[in-house]
N, C-alpha and C. Protein backbone atom coordinates (compact mmCIF):
# COMPACT_ATOMS: atom_id res chain seq x y z
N UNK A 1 15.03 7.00 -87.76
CA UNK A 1 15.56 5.66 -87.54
C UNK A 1 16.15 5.14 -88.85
N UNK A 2 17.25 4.67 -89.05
CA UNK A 2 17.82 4.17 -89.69
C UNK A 2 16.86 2.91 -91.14
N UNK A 3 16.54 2.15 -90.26
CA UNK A 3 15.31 1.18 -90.93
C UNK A 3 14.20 1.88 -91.68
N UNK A 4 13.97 3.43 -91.22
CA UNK A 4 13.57 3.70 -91.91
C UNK A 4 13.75 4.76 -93.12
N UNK A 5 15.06 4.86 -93.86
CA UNK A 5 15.66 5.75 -94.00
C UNK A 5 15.19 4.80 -95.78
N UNK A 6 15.30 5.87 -96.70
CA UNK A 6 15.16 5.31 -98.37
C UNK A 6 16.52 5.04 -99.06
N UNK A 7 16.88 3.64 -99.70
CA UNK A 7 17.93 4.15 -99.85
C UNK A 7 18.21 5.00 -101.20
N UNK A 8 19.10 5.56 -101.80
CA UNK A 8 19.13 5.79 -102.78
C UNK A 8 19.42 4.94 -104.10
N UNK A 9 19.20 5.05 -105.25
CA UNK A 9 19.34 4.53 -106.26
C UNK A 9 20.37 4.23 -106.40
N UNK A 10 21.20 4.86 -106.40
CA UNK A 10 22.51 4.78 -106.67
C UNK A 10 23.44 4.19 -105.90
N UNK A 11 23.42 4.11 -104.56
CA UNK A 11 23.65 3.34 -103.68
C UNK A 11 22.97 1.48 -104.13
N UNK A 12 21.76 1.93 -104.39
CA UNK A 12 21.61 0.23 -104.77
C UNK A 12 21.90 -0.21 -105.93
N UNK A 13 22.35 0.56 -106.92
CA UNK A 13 22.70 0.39 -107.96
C UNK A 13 23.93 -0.46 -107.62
N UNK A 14 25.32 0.37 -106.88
CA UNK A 14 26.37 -0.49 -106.42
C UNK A 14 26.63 -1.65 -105.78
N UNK A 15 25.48 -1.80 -105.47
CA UNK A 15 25.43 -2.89 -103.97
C UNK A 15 24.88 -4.18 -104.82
N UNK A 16 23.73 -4.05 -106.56
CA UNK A 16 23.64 -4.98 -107.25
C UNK A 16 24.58 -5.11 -107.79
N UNK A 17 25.75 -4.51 -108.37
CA UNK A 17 26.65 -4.75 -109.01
C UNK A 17 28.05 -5.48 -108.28
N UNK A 18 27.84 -5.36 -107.01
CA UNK A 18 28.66 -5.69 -106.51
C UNK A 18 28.25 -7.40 -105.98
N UNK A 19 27.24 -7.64 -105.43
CA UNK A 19 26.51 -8.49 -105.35
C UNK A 19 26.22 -10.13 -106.64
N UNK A 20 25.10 -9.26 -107.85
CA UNK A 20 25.45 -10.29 -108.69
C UNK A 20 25.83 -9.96 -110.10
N UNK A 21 26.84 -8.99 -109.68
CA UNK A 21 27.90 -8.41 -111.18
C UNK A 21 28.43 -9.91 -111.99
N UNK A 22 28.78 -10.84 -110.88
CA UNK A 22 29.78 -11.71 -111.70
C UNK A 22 28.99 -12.72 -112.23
N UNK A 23 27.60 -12.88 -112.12
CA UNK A 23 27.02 -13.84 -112.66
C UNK A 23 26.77 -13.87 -114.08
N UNK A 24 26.61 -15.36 -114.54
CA UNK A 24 27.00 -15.33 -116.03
C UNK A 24 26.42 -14.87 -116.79
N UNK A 25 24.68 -15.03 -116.84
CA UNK A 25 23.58 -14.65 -117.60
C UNK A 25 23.50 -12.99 -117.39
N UNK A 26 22.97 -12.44 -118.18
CA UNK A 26 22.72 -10.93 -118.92
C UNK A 26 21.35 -10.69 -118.41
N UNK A 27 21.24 -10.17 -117.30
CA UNK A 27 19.71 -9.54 -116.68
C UNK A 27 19.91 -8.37 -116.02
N UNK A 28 18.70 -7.65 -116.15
CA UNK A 28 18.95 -6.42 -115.23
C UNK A 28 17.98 -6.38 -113.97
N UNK A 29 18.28 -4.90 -113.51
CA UNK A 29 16.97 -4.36 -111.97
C UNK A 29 16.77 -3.61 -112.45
N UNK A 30 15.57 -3.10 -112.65
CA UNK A 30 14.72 -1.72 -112.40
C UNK A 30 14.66 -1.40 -111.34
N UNK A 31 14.97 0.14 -110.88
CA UNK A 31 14.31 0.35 -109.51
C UNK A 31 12.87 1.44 -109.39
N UNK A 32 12.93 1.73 -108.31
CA UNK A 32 11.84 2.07 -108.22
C UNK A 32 11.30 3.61 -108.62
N UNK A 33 12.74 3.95 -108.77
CA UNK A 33 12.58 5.11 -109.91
C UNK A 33 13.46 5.20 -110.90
N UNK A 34 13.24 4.09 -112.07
CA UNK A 34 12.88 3.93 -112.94
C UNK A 34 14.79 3.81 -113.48
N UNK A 35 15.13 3.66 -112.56
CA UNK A 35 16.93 3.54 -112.55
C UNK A 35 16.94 2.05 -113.26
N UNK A 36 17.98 1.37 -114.27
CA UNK A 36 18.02 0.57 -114.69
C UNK A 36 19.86 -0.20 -114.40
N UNK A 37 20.01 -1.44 -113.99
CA UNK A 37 21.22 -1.46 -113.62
C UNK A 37 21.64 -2.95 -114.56
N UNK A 38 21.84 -2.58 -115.50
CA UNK A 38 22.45 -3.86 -116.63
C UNK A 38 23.24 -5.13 -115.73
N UNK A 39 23.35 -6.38 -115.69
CA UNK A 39 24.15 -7.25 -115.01
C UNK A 39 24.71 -7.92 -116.17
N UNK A 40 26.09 -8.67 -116.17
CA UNK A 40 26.01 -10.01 -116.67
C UNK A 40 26.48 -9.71 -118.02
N UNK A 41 26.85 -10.41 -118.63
CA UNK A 41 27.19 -10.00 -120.11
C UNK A 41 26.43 -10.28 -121.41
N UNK A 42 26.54 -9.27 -121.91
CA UNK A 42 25.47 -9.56 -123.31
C UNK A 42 24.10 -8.54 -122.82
N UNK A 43 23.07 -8.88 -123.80
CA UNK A 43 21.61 -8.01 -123.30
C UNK A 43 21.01 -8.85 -122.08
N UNK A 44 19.92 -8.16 -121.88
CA UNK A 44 19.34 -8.49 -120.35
C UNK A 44 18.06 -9.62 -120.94
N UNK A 45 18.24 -10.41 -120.83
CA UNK A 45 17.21 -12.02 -121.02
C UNK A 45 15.89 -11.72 -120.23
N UNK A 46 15.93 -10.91 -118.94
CA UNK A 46 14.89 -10.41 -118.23
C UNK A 46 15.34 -9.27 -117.17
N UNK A 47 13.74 -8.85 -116.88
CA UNK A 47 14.46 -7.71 -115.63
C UNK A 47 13.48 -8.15 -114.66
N UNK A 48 14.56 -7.89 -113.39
CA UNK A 48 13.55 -7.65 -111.63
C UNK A 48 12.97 -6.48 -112.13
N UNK A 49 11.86 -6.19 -111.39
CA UNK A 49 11.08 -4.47 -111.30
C UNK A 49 11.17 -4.88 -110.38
N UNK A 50 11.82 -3.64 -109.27
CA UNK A 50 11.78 -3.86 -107.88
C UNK A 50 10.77 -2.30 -107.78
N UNK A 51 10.13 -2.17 -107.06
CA UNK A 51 8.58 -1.22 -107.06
C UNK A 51 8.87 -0.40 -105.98
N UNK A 52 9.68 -1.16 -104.50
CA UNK A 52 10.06 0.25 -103.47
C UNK A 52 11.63 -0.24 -103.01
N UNK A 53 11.67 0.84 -102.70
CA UNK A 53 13.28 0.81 -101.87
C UNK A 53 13.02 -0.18 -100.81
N UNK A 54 11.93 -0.46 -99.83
CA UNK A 54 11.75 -1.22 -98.67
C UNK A 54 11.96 -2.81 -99.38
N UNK A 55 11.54 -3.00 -100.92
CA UNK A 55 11.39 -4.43 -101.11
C UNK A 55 12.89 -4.44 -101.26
N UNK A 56 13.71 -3.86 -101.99
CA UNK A 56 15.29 -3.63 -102.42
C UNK A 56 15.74 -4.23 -100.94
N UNK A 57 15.49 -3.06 -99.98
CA UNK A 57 16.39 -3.55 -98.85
C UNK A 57 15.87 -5.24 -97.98
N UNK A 58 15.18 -5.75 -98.29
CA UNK A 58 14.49 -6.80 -97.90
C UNK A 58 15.05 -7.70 -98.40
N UNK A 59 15.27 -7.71 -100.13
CA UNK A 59 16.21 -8.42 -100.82
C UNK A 59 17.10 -8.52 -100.52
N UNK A 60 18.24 -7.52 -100.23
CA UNK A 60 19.24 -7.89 -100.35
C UNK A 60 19.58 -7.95 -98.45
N UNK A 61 18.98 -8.00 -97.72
CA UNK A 61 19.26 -8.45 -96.48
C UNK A 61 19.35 -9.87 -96.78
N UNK A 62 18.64 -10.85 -97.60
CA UNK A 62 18.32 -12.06 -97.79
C UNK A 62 18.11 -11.96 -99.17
N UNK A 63 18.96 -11.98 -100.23
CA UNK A 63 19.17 -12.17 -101.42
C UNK A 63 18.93 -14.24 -102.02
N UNK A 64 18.07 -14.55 -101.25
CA UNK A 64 18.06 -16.30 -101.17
C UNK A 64 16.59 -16.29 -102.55
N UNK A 65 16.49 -17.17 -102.82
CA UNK A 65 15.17 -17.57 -104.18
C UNK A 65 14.01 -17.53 -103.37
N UNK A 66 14.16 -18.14 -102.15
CA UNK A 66 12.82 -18.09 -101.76
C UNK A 66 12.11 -16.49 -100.75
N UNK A 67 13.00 -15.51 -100.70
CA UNK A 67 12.60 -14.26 -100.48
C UNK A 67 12.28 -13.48 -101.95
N UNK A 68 12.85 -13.83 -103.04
CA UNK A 68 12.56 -13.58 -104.23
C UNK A 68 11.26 -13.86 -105.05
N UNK A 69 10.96 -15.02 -104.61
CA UNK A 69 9.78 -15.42 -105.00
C UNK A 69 9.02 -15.26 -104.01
N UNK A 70 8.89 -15.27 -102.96
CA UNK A 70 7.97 -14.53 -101.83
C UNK A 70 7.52 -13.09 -102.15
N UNK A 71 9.00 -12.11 -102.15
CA UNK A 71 8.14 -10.52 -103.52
C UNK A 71 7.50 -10.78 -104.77
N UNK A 72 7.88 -11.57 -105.42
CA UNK A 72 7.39 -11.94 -106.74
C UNK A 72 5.43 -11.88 -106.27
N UNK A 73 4.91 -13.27 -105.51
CA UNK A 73 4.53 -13.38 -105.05
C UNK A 73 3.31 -12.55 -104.65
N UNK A 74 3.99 -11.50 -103.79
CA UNK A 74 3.04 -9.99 -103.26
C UNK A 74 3.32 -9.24 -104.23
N UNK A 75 3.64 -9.13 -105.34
CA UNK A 75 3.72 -8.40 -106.41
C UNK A 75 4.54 -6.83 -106.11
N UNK A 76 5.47 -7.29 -104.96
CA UNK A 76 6.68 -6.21 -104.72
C UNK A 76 7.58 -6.29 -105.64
N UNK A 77 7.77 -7.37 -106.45
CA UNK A 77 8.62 -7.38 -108.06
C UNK A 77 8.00 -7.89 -109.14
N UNK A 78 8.58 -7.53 -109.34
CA UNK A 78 7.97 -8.08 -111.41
C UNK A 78 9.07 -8.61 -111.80
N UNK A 79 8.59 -9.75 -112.93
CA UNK A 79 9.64 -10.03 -114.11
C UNK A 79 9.30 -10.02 -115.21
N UNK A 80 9.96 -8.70 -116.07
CA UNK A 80 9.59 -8.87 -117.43
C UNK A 80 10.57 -9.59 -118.44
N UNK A 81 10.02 -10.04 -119.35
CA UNK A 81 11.18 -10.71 -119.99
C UNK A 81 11.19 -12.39 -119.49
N UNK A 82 12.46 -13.04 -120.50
CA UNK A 82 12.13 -14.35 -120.20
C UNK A 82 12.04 -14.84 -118.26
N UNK A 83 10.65 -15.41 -118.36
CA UNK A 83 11.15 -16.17 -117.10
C UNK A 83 11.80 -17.67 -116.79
N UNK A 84 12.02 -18.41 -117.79
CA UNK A 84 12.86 -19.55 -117.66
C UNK A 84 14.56 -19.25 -117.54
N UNK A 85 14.57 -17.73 -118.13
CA UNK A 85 15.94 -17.25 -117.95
C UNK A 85 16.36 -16.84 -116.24
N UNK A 86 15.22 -16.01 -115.87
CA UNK A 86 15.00 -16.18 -114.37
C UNK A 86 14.95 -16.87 -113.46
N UNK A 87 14.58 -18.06 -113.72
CA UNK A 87 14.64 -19.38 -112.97
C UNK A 87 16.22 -20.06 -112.88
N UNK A 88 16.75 -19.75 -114.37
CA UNK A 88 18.26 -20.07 -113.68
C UNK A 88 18.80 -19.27 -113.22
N UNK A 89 18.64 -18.20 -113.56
CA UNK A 89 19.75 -17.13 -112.51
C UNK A 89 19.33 -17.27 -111.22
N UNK A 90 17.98 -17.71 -110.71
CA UNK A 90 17.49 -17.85 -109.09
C UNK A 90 18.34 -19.31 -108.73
N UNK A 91 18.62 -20.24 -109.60
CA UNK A 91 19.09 -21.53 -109.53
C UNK A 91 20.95 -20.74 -108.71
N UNK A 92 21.03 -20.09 -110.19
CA UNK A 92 22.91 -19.66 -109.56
C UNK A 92 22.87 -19.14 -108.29
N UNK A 93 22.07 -17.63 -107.99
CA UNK A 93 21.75 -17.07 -106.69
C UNK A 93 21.56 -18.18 -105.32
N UNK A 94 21.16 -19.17 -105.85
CA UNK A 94 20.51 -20.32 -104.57
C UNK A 94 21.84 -20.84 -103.82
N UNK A 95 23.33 -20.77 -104.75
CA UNK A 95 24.68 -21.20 -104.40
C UNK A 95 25.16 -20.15 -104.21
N UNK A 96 24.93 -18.86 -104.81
CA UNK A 96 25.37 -17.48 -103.79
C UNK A 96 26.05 -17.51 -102.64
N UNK A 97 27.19 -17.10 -102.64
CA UNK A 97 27.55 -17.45 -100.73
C UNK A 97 28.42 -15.57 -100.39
N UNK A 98 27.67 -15.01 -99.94
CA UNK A 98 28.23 -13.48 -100.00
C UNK A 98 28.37 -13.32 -98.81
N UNK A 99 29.91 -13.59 -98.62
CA UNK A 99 30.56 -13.03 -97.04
C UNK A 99 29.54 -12.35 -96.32
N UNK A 100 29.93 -12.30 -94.42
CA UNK A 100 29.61 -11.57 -94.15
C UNK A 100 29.74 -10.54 -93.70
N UNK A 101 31.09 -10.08 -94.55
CA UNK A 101 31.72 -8.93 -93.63
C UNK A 101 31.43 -7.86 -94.99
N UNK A 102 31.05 -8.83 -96.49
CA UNK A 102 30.71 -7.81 -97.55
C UNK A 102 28.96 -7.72 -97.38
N UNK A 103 28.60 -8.64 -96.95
CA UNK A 103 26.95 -8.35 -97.04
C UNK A 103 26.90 -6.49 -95.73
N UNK A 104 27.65 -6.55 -94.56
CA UNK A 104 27.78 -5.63 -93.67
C UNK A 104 28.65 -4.35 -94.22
N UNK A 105 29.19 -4.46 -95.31
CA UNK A 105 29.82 -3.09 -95.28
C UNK A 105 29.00 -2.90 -96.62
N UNK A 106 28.45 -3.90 -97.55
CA UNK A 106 26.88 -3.29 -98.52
C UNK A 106 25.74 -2.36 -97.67
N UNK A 107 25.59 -3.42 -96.70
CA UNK A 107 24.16 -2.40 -95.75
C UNK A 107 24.95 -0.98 -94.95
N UNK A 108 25.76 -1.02 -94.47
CA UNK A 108 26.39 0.15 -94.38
C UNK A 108 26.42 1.46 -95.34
N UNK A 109 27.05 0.97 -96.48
CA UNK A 109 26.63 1.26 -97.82
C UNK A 109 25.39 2.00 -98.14
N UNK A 110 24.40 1.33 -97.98
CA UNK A 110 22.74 1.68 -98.37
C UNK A 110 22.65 2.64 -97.20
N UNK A 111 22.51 2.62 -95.88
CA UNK A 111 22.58 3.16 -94.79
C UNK A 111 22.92 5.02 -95.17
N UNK A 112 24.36 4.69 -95.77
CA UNK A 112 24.93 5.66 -95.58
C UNK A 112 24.37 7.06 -96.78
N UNK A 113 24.18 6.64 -97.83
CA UNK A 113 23.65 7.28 -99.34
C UNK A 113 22.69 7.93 -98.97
């Protein structure tokens, strides 16, 4: 079944970059094997640890603050590094508005890898 398929790293690697490449602040993702995906310009102020591919795809079905802090939460992510720097980038993410014909050809994307 599809839902239950892993995605690859590299596949989510693209799908963050494509996602919140353009945001202003300098943070990265860890994934869950141990893949690191730089955002933003300058060094990374903090990083997501995202821990499984299932929390990745959860995210970014609903990339909103309050599914973010809901993993945070169950300790499906981590943040190392500043977290007041995190709090604004969840502030920018909260005005996020990602089509939906790019959020559908991202999960396609993951799907497909």
């Amino acid at each position: 079944m599809i839902g239950d398929r892993v995605p690859s790293s590299t596949a989510a690697a693209s799908i963050l970059r494509e996602i919140f490449g353009g945001l202003a602040n300098g943070f990265a993702f860890r994934l869950w094997d141990d893949t690191t995906v730089a955002l933003g310009p300058g060094p990374a102020r903090f990083t997501v640890v995202v821990h499984a591919p299932q929390t990745f795809r959860r995210l970014i079905r609903d990339p909103s603050p309050l599914n973010f802090a809901e993993a945070f939460v169950e300790s499906a992510i981590d943040i190392e590094g500043d977290l007041f720097a995190a709090m604004e980038v969840a502030d920018v993410v909260e005005n996020l508005k990602v089509p939906l014909s790019v959020r559908l050809r991202l999960l396609a994307t993951l799907w497909a890898a």
